[in-house]
PDB file of N, CA and C in Angstrom:
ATOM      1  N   UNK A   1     -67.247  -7.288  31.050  1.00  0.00           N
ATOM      2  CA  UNK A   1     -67.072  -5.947  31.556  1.00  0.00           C
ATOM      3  C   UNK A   1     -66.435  -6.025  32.943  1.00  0.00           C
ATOM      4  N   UNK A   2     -66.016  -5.046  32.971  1.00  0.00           N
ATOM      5  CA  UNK A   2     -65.109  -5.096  34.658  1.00  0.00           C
ATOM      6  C   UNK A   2     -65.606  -3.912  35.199  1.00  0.00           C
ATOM      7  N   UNK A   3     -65.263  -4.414  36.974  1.00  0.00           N
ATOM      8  CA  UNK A   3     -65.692  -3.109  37.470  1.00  0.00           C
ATOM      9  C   UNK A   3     -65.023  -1.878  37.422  1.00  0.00           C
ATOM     10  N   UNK A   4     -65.192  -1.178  38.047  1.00  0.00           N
ATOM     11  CA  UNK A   4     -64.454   0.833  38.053  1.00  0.00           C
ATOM     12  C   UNK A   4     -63.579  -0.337  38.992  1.00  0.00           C
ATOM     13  N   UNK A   5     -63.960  -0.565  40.465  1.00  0.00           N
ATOM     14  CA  UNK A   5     -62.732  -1.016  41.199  1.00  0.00           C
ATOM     15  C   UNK A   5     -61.512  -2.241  40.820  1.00  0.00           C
ATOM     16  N   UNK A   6     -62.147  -2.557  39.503  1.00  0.00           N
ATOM     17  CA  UNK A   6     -61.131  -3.205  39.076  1.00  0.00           C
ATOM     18  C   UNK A   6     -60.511  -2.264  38.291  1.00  0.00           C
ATOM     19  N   UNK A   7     -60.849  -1.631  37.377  1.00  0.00           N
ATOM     20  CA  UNK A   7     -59.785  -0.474  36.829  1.00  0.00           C
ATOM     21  C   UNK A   7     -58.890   0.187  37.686  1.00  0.00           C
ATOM     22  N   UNK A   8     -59.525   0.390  38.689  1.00  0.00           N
ATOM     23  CA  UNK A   8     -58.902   1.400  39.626  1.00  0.00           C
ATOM     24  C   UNK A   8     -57.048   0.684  40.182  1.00  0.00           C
ATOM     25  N   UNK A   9     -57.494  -0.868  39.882  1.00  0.00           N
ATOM     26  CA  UNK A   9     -56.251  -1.527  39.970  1.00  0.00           C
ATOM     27  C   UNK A   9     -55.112  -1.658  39.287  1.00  0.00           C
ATOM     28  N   UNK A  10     -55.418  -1.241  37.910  1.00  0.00           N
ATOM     29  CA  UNK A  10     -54.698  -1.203  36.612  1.00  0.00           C
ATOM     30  C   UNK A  10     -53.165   0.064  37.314  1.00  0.00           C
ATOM     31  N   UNK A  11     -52.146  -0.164  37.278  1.00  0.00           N
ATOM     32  CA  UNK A  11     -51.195   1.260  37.328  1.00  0.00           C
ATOM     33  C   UNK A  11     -51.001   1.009  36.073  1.00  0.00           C
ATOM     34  N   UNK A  12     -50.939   2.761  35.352  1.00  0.00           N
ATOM     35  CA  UNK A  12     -50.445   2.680  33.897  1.00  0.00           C
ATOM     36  C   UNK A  12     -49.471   3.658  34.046  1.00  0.00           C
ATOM     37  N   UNK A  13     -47.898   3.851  33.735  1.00  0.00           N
ATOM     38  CA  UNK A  13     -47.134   4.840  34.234  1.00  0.00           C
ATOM     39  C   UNK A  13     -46.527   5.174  32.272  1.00  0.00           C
ATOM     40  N   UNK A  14     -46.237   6.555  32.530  1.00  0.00           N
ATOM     41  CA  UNK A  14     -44.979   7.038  31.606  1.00  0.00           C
ATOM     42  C   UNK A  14     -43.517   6.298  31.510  1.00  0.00           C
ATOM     43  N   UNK A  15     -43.132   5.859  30.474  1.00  0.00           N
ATOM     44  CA  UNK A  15     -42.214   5.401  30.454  1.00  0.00           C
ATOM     45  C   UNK A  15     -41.222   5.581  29.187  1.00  0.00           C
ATOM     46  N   UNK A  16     -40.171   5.859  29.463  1.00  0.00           N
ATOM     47  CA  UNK A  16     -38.964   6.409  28.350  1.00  0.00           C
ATOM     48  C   UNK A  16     -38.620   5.073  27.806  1.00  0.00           C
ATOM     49  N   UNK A  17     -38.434   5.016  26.356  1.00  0.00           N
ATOM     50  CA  UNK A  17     -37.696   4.145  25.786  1.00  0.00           C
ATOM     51  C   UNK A  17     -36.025   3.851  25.771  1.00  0.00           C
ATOM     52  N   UNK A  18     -35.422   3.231  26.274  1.00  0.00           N
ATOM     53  CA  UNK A  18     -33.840   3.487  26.301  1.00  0.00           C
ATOM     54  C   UNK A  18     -33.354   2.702  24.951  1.00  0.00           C
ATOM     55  N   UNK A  19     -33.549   1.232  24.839  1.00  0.00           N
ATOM     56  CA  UNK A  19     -33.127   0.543  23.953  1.00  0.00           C
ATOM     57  C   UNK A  19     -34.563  -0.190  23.223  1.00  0.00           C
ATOM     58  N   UNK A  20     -34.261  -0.725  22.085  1.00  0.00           N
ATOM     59  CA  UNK A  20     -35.208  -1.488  21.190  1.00  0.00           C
ATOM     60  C   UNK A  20     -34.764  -2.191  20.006  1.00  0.00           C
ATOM     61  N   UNK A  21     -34.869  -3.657  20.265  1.00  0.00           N
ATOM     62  CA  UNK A  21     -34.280  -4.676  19.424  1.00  0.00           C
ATOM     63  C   UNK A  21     -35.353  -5.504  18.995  1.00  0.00           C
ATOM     64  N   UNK A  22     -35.098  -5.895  17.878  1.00  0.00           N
ATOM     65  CA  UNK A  22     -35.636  -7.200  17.592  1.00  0.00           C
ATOM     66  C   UNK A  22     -35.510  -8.426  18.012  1.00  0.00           C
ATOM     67  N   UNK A  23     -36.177  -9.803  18.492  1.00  0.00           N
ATOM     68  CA  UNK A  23     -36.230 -10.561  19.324  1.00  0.00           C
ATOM     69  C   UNK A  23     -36.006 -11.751  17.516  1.00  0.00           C
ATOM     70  N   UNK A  24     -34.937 -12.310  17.735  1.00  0.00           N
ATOM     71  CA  UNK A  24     -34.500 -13.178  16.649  1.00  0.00           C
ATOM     72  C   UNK A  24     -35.280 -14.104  16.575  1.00  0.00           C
ATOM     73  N   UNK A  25     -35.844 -14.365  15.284  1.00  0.00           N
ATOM     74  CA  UNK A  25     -36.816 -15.994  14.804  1.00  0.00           C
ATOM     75  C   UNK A  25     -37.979 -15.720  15.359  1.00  0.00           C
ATOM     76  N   UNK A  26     -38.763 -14.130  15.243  1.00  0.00           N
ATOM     77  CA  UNK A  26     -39.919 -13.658  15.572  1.00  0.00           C
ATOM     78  C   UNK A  26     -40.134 -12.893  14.838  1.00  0.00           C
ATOM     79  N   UNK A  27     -41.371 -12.812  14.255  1.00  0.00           N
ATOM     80  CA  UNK A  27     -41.574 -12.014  13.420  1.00  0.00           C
ATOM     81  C   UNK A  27     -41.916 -10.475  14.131  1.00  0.00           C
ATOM     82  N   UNK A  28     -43.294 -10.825  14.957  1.00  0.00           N
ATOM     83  CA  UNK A  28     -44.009  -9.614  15.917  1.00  0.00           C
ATOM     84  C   UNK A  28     -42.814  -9.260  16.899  1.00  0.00           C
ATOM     85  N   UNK A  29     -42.008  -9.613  17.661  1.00  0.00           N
ATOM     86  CA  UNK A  29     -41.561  -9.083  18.967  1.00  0.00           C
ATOM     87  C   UNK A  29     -40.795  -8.247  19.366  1.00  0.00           C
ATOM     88  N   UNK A  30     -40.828  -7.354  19.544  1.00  0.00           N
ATOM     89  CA  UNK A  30     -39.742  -6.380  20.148  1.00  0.00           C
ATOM     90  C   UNK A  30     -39.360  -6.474  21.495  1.00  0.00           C
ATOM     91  N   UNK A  31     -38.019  -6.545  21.795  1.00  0.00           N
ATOM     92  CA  UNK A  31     -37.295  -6.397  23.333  1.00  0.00           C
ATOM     93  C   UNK A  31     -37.137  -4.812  23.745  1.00  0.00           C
ATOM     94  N   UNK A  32     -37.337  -4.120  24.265  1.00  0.00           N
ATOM     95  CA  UNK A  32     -37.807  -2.808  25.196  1.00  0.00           C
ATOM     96  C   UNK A  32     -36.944  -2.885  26.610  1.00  0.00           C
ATOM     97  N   UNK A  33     -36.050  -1.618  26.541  1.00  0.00           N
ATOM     98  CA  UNK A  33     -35.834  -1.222  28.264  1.00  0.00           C
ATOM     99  C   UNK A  33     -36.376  -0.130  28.284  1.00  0.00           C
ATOM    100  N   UNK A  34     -36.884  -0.389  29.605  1.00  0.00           N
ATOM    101  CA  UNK A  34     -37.788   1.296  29.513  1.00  0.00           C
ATOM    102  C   UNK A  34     -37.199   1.967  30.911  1.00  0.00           C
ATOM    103  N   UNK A  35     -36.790   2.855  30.995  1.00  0.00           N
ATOM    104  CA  UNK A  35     -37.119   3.725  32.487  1.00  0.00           C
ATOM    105  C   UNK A  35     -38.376   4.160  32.741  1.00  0.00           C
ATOM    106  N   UNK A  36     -38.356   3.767  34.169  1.00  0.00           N
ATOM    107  CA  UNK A  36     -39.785   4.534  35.133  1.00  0.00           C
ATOM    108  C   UNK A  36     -39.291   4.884  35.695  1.00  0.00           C
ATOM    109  N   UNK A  37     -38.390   5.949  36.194  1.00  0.00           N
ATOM    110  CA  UNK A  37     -37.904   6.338  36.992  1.00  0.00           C
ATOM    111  C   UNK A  37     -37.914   5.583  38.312  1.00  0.00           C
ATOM    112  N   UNK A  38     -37.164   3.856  38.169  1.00  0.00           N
ATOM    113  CA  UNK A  38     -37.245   3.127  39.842  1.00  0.00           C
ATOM    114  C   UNK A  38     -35.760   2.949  39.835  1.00  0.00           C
ATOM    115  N   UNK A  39     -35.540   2.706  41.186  1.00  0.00           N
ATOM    116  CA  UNK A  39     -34.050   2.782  41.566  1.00  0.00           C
ATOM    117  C   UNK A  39     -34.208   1.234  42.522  1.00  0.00           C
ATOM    118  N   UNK A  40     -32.878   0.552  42.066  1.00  0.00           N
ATOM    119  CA  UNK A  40     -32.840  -0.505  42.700  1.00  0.00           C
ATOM    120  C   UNK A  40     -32.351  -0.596  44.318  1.00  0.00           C
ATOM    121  N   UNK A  41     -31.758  -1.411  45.294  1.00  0.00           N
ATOM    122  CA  UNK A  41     -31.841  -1.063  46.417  1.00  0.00           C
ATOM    123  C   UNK A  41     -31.035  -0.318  46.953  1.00  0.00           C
ATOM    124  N   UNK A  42     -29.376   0.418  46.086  1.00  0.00           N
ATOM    125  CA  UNK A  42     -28.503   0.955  45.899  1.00  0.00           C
ATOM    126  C   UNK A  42     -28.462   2.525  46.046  1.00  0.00           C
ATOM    127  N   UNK A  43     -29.578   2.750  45.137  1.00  0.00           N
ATOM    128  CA  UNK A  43     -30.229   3.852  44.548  1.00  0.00           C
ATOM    129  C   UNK A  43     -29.625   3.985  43.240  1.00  0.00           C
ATOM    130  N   UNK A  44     -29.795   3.172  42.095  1.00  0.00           N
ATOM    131  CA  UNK A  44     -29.150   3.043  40.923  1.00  0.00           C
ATOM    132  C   UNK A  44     -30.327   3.117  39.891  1.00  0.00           C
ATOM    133  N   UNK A  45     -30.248   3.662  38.726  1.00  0.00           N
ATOM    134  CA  UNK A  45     -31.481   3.207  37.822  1.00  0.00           C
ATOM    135  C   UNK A  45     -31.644   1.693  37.649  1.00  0.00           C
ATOM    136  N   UNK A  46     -32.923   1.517  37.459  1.00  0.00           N
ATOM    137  CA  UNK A  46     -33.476   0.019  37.490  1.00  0.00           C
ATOM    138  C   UNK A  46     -34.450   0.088  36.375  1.00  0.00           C
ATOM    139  N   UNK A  47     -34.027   0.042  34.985  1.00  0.00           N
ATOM    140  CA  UNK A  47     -35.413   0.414  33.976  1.00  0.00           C
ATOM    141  C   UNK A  47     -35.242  -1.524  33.916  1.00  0.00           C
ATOM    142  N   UNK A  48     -36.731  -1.939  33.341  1.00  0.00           N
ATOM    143  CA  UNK A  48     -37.303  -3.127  32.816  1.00  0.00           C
ATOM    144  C   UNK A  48     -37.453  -3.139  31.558  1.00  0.00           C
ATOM    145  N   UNK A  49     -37.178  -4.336  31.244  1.00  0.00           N
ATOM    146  CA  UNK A  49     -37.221  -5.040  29.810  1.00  0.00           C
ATOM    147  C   UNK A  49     -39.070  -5.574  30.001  1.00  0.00           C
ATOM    148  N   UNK A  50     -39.361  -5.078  28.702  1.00  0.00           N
ATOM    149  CA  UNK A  50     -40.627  -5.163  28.048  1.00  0.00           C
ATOM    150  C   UNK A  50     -40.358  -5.824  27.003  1.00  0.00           C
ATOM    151  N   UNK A  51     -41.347  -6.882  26.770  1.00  0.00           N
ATOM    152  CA  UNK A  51     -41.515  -7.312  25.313  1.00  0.00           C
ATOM    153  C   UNK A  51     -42.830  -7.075  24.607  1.00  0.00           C
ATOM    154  N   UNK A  52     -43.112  -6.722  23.481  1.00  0.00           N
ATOM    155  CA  UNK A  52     -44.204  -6.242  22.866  1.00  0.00           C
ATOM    156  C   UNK A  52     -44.452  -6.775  21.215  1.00  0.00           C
ATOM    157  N   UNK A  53     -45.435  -6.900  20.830  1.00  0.00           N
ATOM    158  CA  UNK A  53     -45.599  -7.410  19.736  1.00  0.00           C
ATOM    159  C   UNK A  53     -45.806  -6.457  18.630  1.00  0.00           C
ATOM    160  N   UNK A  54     -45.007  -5.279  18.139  1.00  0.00           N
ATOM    161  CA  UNK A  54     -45.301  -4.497  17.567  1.00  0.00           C
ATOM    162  C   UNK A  54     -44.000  -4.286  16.356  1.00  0.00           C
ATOM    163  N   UNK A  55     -43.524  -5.138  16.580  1.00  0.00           N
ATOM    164  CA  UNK A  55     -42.293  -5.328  15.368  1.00  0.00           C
ATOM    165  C   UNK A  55     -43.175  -4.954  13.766  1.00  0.00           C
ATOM    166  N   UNK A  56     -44.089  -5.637  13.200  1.00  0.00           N
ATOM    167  CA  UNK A  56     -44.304  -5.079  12.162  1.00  0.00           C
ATOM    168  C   UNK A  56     -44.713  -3.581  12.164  1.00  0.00           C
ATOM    169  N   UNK A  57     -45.163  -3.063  12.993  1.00  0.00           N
ATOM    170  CA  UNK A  57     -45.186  -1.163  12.448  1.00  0.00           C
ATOM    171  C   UNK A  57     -43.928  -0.749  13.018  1.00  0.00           C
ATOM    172  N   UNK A  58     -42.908  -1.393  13.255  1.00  0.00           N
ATOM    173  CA  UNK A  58     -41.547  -0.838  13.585  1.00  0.00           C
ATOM    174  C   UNK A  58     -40.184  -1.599  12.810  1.00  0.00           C
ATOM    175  N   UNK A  59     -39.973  -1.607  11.699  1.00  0.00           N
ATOM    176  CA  UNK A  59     -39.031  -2.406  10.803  1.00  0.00           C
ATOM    177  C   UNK A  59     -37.481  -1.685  11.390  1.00  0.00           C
ATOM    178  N   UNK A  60     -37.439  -1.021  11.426  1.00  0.00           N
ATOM    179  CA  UNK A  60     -36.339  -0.289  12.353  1.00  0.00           C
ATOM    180  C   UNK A  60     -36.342   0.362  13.861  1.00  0.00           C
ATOM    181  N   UNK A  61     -36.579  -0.851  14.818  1.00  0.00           N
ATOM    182  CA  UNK A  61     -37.363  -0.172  16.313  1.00  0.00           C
ATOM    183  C   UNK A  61     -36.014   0.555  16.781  1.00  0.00           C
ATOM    184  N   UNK A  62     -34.882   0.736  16.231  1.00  0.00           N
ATOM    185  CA  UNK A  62     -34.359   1.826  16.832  1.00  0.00           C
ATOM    186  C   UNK A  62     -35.024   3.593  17.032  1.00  0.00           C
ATOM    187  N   UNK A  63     -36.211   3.450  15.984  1.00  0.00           N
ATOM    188  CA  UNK A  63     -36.833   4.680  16.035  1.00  0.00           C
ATOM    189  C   UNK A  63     -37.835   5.114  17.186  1.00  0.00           C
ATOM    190  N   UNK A  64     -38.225   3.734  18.140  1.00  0.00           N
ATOM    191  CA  UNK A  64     -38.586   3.652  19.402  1.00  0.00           C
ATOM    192  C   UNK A  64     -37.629   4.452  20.588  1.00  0.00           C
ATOM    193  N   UNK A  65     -36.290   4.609  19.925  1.00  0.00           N
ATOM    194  CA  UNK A  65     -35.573   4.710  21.021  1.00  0.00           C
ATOM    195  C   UNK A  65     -35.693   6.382  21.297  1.00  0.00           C
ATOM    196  N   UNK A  66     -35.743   7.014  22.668  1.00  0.00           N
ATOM    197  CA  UNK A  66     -36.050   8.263  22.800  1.00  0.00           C
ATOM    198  C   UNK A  66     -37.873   8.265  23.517  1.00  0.00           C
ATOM    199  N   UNK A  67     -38.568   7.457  22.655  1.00  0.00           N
ATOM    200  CA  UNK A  67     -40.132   8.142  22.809  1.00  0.00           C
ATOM    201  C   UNK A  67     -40.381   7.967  24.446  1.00  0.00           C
ATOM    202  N   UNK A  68     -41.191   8.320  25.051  1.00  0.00           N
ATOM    203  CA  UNK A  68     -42.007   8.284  26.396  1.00  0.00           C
ATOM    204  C   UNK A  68     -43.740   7.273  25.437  1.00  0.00           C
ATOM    205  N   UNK A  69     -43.814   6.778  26.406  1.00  0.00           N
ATOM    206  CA  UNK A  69     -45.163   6.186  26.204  1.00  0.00           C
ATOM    207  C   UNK A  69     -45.603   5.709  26.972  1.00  0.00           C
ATOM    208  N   UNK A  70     -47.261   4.851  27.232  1.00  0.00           N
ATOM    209  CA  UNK A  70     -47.381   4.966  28.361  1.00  0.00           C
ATOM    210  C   UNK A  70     -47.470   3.263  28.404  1.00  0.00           C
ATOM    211  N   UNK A  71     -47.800   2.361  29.701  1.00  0.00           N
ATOM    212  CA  UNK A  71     -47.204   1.123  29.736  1.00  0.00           C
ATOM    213  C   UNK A  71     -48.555   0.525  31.041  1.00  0.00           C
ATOM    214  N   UNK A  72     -48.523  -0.729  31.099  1.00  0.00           N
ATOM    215  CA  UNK A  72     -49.287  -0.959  32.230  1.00  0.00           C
ATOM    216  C   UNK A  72     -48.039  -1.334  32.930  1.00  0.00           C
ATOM    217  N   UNK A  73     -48.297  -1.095  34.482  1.00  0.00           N
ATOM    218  CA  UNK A  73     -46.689  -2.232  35.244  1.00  0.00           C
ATOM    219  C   UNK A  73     -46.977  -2.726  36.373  1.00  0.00           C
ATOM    220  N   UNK A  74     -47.741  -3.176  36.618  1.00  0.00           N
ATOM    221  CA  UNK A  74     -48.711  -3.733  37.746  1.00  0.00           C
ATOM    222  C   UNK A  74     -48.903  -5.318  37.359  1.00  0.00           C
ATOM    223  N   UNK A  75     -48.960  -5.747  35.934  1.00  0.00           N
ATOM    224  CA  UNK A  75     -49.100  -6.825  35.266  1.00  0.00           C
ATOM    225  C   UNK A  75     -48.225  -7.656  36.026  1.00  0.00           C
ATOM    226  N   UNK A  76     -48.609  -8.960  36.157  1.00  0.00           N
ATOM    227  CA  UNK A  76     -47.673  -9.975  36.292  1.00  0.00           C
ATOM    228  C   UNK A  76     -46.446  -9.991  35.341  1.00  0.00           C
ATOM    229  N   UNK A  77     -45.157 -10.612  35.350  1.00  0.00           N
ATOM    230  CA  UNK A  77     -44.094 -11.174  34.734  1.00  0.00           C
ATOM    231  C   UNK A  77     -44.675 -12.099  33.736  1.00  0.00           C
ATOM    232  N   UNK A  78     -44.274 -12.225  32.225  1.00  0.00           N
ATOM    233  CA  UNK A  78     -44.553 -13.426  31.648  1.00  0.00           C
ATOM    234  C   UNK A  78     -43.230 -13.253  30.734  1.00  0.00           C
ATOM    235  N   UNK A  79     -42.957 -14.802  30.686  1.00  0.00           N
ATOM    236  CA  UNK A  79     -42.078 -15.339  29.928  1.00  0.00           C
ATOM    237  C   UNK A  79     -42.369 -15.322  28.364  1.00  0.00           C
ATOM    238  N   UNK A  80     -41.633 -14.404  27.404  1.00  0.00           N
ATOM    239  CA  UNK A  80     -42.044 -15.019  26.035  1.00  0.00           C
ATOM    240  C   UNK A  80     -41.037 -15.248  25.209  1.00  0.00           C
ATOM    241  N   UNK A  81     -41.262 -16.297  24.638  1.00  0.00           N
ATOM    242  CA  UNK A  81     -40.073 -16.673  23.701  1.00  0.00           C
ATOM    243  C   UNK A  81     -38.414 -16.384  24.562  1.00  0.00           C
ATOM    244  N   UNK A  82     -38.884 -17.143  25.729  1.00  0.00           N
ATOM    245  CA  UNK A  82     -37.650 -17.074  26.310  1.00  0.00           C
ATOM    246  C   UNK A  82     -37.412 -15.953  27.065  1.00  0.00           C
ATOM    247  N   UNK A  83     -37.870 -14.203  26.838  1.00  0.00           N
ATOM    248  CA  UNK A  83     -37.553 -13.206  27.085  1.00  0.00           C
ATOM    249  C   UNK A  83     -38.424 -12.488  28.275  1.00  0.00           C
ATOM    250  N   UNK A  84     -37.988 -12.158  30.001  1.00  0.00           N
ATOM    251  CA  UNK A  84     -39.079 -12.272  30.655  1.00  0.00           C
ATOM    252  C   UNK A  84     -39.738 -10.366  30.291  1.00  0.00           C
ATOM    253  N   UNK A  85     -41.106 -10.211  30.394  1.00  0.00           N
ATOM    254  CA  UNK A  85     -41.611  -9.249  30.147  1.00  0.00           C
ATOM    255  C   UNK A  85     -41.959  -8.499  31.298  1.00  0.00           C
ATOM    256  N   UNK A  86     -42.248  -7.445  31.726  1.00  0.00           N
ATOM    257  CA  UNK A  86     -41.652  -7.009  33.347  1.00  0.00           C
ATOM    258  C   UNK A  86     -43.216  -5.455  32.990  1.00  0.00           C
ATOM    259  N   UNK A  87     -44.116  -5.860  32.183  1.00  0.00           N
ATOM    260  CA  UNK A  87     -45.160  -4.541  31.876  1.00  0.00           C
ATOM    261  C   UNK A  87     -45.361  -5.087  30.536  1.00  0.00           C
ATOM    262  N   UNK A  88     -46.528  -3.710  30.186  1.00  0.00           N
ATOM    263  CA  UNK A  88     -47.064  -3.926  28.634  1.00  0.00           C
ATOM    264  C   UNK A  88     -46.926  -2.494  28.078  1.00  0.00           C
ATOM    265  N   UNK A  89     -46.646  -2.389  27.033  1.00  0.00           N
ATOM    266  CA  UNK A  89     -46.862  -1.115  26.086  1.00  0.00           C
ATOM    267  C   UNK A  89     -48.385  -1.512  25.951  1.00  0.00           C
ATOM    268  N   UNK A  90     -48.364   0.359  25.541  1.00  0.00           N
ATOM    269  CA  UNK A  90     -49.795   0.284  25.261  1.00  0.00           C
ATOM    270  C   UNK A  90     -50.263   0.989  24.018  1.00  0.00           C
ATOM    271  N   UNK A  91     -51.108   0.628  23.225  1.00  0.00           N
ATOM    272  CA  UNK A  91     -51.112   1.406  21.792  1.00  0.00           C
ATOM    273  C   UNK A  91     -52.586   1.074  21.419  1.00  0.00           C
ATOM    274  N   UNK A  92     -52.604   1.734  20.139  1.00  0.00           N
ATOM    275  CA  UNK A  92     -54.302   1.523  19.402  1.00  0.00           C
ATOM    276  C   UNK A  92     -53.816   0.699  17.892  1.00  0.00           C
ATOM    277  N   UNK A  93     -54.900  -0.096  17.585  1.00  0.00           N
ATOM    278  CA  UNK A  93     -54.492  -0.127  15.932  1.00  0.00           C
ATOM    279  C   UNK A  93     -55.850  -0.525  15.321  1.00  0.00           C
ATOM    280  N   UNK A  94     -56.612  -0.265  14.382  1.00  0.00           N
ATOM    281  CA  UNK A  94     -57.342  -0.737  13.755  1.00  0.00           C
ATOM    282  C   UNK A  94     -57.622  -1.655  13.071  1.00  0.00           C
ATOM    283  N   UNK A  95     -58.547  -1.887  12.095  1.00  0.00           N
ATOM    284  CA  UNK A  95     -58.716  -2.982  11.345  1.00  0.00           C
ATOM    285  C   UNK A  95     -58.204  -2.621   9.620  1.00  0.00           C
ATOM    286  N   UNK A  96     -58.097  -1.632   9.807  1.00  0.00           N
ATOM    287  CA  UNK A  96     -57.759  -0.924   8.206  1.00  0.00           C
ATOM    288  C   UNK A  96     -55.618  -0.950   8.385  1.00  0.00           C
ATOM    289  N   UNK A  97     -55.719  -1.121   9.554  1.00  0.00           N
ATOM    290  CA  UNK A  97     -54.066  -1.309   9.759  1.00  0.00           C
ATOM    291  C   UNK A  97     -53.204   0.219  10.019  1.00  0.00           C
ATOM    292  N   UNK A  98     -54.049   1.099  10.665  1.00  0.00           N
ATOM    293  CA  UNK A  98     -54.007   2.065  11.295  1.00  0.00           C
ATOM    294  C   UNK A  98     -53.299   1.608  12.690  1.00  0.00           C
ATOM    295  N   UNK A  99     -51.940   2.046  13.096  1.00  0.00           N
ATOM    296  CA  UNK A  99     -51.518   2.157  14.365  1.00  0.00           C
ATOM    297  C   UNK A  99     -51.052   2.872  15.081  1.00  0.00           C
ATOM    298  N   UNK A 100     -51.168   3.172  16.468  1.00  0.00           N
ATOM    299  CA  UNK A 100     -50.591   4.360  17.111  1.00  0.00           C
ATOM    300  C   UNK A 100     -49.992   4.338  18.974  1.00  0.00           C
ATOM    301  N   UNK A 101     -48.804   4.315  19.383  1.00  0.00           N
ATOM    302  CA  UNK A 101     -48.118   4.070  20.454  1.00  0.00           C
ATOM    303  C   UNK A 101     -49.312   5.319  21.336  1.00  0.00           C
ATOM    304  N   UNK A 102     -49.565   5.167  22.647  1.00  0.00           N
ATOM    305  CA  UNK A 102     -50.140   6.086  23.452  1.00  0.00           C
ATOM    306  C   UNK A 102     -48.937   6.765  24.037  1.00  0.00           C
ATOM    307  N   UNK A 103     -48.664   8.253  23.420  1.00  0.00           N
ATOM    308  CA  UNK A 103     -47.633   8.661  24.105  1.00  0.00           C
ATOM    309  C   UNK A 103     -48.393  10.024  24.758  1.00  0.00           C
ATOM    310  N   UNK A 104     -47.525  10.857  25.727  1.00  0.00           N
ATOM    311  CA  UNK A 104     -48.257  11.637  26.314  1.00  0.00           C
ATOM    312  C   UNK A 104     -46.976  12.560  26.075  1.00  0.00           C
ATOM    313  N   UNK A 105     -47.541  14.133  26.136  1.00  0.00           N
ATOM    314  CA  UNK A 105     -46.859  15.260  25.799  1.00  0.00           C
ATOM    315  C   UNK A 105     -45.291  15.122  26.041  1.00  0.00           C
ATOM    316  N   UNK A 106     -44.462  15.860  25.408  1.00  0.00           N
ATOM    317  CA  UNK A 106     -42.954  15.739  26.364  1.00  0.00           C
ATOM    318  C   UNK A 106     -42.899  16.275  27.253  1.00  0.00           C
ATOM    319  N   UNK A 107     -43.739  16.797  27.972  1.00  0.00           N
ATOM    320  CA  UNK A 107     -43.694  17.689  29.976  1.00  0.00           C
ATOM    321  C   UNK A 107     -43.796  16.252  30.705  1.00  0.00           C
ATOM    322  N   UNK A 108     -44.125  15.449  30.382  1.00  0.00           N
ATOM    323  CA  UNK A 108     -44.321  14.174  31.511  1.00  0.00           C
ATOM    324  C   UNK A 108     -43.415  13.365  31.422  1.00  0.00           C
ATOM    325  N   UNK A 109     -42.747  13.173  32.689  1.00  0.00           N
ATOM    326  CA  UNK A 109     -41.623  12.573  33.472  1.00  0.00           C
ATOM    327  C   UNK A 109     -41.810  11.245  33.240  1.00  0.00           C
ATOM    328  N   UNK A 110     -40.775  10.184  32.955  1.00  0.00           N
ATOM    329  CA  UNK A 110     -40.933   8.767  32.667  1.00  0.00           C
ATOM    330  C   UNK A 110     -40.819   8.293  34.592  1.00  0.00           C
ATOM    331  N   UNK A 111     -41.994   7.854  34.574  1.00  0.00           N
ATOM    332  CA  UNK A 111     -42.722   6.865  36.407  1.00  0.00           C
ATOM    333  C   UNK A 111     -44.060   7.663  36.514  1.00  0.00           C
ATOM    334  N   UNK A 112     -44.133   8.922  35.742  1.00  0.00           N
ATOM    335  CA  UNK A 112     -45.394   8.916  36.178  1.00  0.00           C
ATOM    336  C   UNK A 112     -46.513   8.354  36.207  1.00  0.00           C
ATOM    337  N   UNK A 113     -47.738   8.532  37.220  1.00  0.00           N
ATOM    338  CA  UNK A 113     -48.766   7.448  37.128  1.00  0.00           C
ATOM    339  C   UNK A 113     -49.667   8.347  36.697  1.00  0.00           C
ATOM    340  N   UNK A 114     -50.257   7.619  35.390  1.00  0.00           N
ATOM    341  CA  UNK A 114     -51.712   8.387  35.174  1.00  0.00           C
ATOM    342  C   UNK A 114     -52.666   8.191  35.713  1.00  0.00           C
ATOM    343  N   UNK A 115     -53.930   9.421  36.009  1.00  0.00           N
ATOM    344  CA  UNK A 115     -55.095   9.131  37.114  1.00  0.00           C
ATOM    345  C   UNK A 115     -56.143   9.345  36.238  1.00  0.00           C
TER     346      UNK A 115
END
């Protein structure tokens, strides 16, 4: 169990899907750019590549492309299968093979932080 003040550390923001590919000679992985609304030092969009393991409930993840959902981005960087991961999607799935992306209404702006 963790504390509240460790939750309290978690940022989980809204985030738009731009692109979504399959990660070759993987079965699970999907490659993800997402906007959070950050701008690099220019003032240019700066969305991050996410990788996520959700390729089997997505056989065509172009249908990812468009959604808002919500993401952790506070996470460290990890390298997978070569591809660096920059956050996490976040979703539910069961044991009966029930799954579901956490998306939040279309009024919410991709960077927002949920409280």
């Amino acid at each position: 169990m963790i504390t509240f003040d460790d939750f309290k550390k978690v940022e989980i923001r809204a985030g738009h899907i731009i692109t979504a590919e399959k990660i070759l000679d993987t079965d699970k992985l999907l490659k993800l750019t997402v906007d959070f609304n950050e701008k690099d030092e220019t003032g240019n969009a700066k969305p991050r590549q996410i990788v996520s393991g959700i390729a089997a409930h997505f056989p065509d993840p172009a249908v990812l492309v468009g959604k808002t959902c919500m993401f952790v981005t506070n996470i460290e960087p990890r390298t997978i299968k070569g591809h660096e991961s920059n956050g996490m999607l976040l979703a539910v799935s069961t044991e009966d093979g029930k799954f579901s992306l956490l998306e939040p209404n279309e009024s919410i702006t991709p960077g927002t932080l949920a409280k």
